[in-house]
C-alpha atoms as a PDB file:
ATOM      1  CA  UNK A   1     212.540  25.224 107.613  1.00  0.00           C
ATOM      2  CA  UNK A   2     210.874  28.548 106.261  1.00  0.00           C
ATOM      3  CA  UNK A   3     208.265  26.738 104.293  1.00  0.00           C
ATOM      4  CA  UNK A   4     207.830  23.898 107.185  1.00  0.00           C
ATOM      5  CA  UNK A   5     209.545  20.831 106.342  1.00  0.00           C
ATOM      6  CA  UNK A   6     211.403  19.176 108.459  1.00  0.00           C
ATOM      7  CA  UNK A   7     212.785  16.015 106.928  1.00  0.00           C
ATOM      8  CA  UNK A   8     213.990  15.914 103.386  1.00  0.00           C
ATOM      9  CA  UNK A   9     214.716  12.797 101.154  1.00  0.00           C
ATOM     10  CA  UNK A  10     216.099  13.441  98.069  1.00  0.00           C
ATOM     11  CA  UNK A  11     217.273  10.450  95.325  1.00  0.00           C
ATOM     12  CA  UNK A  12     220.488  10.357  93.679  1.00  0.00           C
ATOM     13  CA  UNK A  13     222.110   8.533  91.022  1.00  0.00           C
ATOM     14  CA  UNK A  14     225.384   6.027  91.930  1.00  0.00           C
ATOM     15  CA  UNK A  15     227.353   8.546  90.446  1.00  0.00           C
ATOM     16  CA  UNK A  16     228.776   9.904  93.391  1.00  0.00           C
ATOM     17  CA  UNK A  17     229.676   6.476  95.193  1.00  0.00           C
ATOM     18  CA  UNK A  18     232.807   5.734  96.033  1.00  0.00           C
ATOM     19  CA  UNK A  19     234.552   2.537  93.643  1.00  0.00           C
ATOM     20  CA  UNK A  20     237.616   2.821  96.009  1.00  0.00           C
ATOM     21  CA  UNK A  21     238.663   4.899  98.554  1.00  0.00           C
ATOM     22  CA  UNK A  22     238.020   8.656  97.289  1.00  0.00           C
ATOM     23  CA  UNK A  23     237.574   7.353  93.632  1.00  0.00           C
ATOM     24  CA  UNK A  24     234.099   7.996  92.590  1.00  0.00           C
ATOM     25  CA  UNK A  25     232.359   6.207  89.734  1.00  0.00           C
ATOM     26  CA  UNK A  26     232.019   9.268  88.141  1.00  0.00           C
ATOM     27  CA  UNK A  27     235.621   9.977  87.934  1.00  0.00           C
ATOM     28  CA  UNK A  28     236.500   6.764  86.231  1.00  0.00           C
ATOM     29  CA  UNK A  29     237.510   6.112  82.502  1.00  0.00           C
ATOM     30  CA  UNK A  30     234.530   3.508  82.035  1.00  0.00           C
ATOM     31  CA  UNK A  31     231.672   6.488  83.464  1.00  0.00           C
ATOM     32  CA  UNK A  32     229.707   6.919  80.122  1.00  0.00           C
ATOM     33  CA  UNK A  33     230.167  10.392  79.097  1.00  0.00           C
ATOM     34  CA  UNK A  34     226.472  11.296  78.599  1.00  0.00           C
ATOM     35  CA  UNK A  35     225.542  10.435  82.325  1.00  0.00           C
ATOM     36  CA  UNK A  36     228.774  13.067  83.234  1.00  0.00           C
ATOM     37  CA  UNK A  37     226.662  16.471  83.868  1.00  0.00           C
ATOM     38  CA  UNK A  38     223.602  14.635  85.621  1.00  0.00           C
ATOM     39  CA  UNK A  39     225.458  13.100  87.998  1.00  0.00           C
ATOM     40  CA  UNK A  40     228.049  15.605  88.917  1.00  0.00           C
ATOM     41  CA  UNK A  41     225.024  17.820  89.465  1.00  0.00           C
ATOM     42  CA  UNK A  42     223.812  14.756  91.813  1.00  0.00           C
ATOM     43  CA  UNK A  43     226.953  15.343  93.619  1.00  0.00           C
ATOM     44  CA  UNK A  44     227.284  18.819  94.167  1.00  0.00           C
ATOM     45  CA  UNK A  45     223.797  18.893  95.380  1.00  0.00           C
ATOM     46  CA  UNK A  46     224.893  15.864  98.178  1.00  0.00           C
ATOM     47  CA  UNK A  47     228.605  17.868  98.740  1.00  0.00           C
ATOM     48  CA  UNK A  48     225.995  21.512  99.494  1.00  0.00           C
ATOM     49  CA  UNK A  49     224.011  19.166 102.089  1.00  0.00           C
ATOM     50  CA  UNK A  50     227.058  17.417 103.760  1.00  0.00           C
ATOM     51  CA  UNK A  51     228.438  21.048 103.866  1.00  0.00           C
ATOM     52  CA  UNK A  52     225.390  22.983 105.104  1.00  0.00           C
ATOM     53  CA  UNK A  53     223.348  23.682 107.747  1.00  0.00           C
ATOM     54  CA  UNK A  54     219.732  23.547 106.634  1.00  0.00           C
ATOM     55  CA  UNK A  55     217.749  22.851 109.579  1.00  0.00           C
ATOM     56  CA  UNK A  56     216.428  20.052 107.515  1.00  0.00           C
ATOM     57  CA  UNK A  57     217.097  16.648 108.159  1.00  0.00           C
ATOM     58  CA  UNK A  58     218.056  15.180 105.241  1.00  0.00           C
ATOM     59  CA  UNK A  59     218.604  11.562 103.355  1.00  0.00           C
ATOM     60  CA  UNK A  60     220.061  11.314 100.054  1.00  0.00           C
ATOM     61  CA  UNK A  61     219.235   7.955  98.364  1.00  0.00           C
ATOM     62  CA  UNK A  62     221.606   6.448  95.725  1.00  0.00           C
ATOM     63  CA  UNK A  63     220.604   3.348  93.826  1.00  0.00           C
ATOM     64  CA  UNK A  64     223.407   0.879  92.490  1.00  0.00           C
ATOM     65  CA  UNK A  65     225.110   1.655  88.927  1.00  0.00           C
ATOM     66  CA  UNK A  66     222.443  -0.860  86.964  1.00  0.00           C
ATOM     67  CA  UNK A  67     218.661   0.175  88.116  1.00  0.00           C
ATOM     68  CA  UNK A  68     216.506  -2.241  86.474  1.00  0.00           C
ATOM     69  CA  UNK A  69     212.607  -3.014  86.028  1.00  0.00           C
ATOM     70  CA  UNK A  70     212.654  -6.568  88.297  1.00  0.00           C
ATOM     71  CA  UNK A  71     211.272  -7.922  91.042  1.00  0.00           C
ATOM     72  CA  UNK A  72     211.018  -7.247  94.952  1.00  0.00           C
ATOM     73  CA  UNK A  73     212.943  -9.557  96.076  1.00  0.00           C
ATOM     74  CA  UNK A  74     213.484  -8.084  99.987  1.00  0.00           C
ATOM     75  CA  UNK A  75     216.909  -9.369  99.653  1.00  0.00           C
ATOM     76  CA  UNK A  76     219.517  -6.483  99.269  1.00  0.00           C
ATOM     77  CA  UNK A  77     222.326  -4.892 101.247  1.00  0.00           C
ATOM     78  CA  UNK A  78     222.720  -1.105 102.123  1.00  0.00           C
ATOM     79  CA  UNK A  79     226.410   0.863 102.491  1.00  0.00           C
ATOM     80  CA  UNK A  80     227.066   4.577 103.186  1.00  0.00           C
ATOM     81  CA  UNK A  81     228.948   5.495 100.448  1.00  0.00           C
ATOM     82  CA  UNK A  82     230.344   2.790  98.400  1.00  0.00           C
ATOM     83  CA  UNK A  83     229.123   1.434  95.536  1.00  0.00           C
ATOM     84  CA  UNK A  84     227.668  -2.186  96.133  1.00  0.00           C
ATOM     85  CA  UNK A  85     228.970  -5.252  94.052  1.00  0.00           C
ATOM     86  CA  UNK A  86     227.487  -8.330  93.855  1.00  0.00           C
ATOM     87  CA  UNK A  87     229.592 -12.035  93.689  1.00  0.00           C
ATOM     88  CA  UNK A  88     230.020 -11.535  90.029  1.00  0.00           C
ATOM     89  CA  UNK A  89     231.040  -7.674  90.004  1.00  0.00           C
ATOM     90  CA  UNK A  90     227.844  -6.360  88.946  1.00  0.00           C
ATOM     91  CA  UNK A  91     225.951  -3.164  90.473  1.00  0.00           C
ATOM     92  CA  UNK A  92     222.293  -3.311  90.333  1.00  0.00           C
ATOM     93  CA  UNK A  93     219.068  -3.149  92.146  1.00  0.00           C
ATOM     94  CA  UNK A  94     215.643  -3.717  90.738  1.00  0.00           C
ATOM     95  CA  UNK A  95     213.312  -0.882  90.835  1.00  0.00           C
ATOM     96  CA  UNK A  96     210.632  -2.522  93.334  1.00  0.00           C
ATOM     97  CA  UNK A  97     213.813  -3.424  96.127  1.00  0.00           C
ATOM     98  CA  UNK A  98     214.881   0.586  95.818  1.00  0.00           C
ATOM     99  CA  UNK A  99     211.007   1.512  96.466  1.00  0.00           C
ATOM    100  CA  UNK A 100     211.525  -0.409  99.765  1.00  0.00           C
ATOM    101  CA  UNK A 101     214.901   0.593 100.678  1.00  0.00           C
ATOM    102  CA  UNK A 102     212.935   4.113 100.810  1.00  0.00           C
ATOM    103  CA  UNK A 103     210.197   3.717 102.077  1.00  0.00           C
ATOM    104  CA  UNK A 104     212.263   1.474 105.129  1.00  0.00           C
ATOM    105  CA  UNK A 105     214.264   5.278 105.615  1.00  0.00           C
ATOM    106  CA  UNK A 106     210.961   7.310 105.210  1.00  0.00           C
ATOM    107  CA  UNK A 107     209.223   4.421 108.011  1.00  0.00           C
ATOM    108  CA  UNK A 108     212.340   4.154 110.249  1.00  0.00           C
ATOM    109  CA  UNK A 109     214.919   6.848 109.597  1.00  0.00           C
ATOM    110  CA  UNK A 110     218.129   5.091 110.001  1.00  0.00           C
ATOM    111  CA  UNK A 111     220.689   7.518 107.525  1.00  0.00           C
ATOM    112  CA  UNK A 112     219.723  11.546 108.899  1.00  0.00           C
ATOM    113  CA  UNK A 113     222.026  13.564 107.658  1.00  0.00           C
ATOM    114  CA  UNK A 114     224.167  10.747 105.481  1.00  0.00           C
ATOM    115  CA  UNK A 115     223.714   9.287 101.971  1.00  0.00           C
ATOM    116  CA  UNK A 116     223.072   5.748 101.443  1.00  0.00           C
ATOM    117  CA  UNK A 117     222.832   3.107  99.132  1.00  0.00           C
ATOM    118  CA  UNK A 118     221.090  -0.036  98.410  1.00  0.00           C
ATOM    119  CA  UNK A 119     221.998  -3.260  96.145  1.00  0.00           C
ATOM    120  CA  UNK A 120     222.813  -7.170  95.761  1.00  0.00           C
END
C-alpha cells in the first residue's frame, strides 16, 4: 500500500494444491525432488498472504501439475485449492488457457484474497 498498489496477482506453481484433503502435491513420494525448494518457497509465500494483512488485495494463480506449450482451447475448469484431474488422471493446462484464466481474474476479479487454479 506504501508504494500504491492496490491489487496484487502473483503466479504459483501446483505445488501447493491439495491431492487430498490436507495432502499437498508437494508432500507426496512421487513430487520430483528437484522441484522441492521452488515450490515450498511458492507455498510459504501463499501461507504469509493467507496469514497477513497487507492492505493489498491479492490473487495467487496456480497452474495444473503438467504446464504445456498447446493451444487455447477456452475449455478448462477452475478449483480453489485442489489440484485438477482430468478423465484419465492427468494434470495439465496449456500455456495459452492459463494466459486466459489470468487475464479473466485481472478483467473480472472473482478469487480476492484466495488462490486458485485452472485445468482440464
Amino acid at each position: 500500500t506504501t508504494a500504491g498498489v492496490k491489487r496484487l496477482l502473483m503466479v504459483g506453481g501446483a505445488g501447493s494444491l491439495e491431492v487430498a484433503p490436507g495432502v499437498a502435491l508437494i508432500d507426496t513420494p512421487e513430487f520430483p525432488a528437484a522441484y522441492k525448494a521452488e515450490a515450498g518457497a511458492g507455498r510459504d509465500v501463499l501461507n504469509a498472504l493467507r496469514q497477513g494483512d497487507t492492505g493489498v488485495e491479492w490473487t495467487f494463480l496456480s497452474p495444473s501439475a503438467f504446464f504445456f506449450a498447446g493451444e487455447r482451447t477456452g475449455r478448462f475448469r477452475l478449483a480453489d485449492d485442489q489440484l485438477l484431474v482430468d478423465a484419465t488422471g492427468k494434470s495439465q493446462v496449456s500455456y495459452e488457457d492459463f494466459a486466459v484464466a489470468l487475464v479473466d481474474e485481472v478483467e473480472s476479479p472473482a478469487h480476492v484474497n484466495r488462490r486458485f487454479t485452472v485445468g482440464y
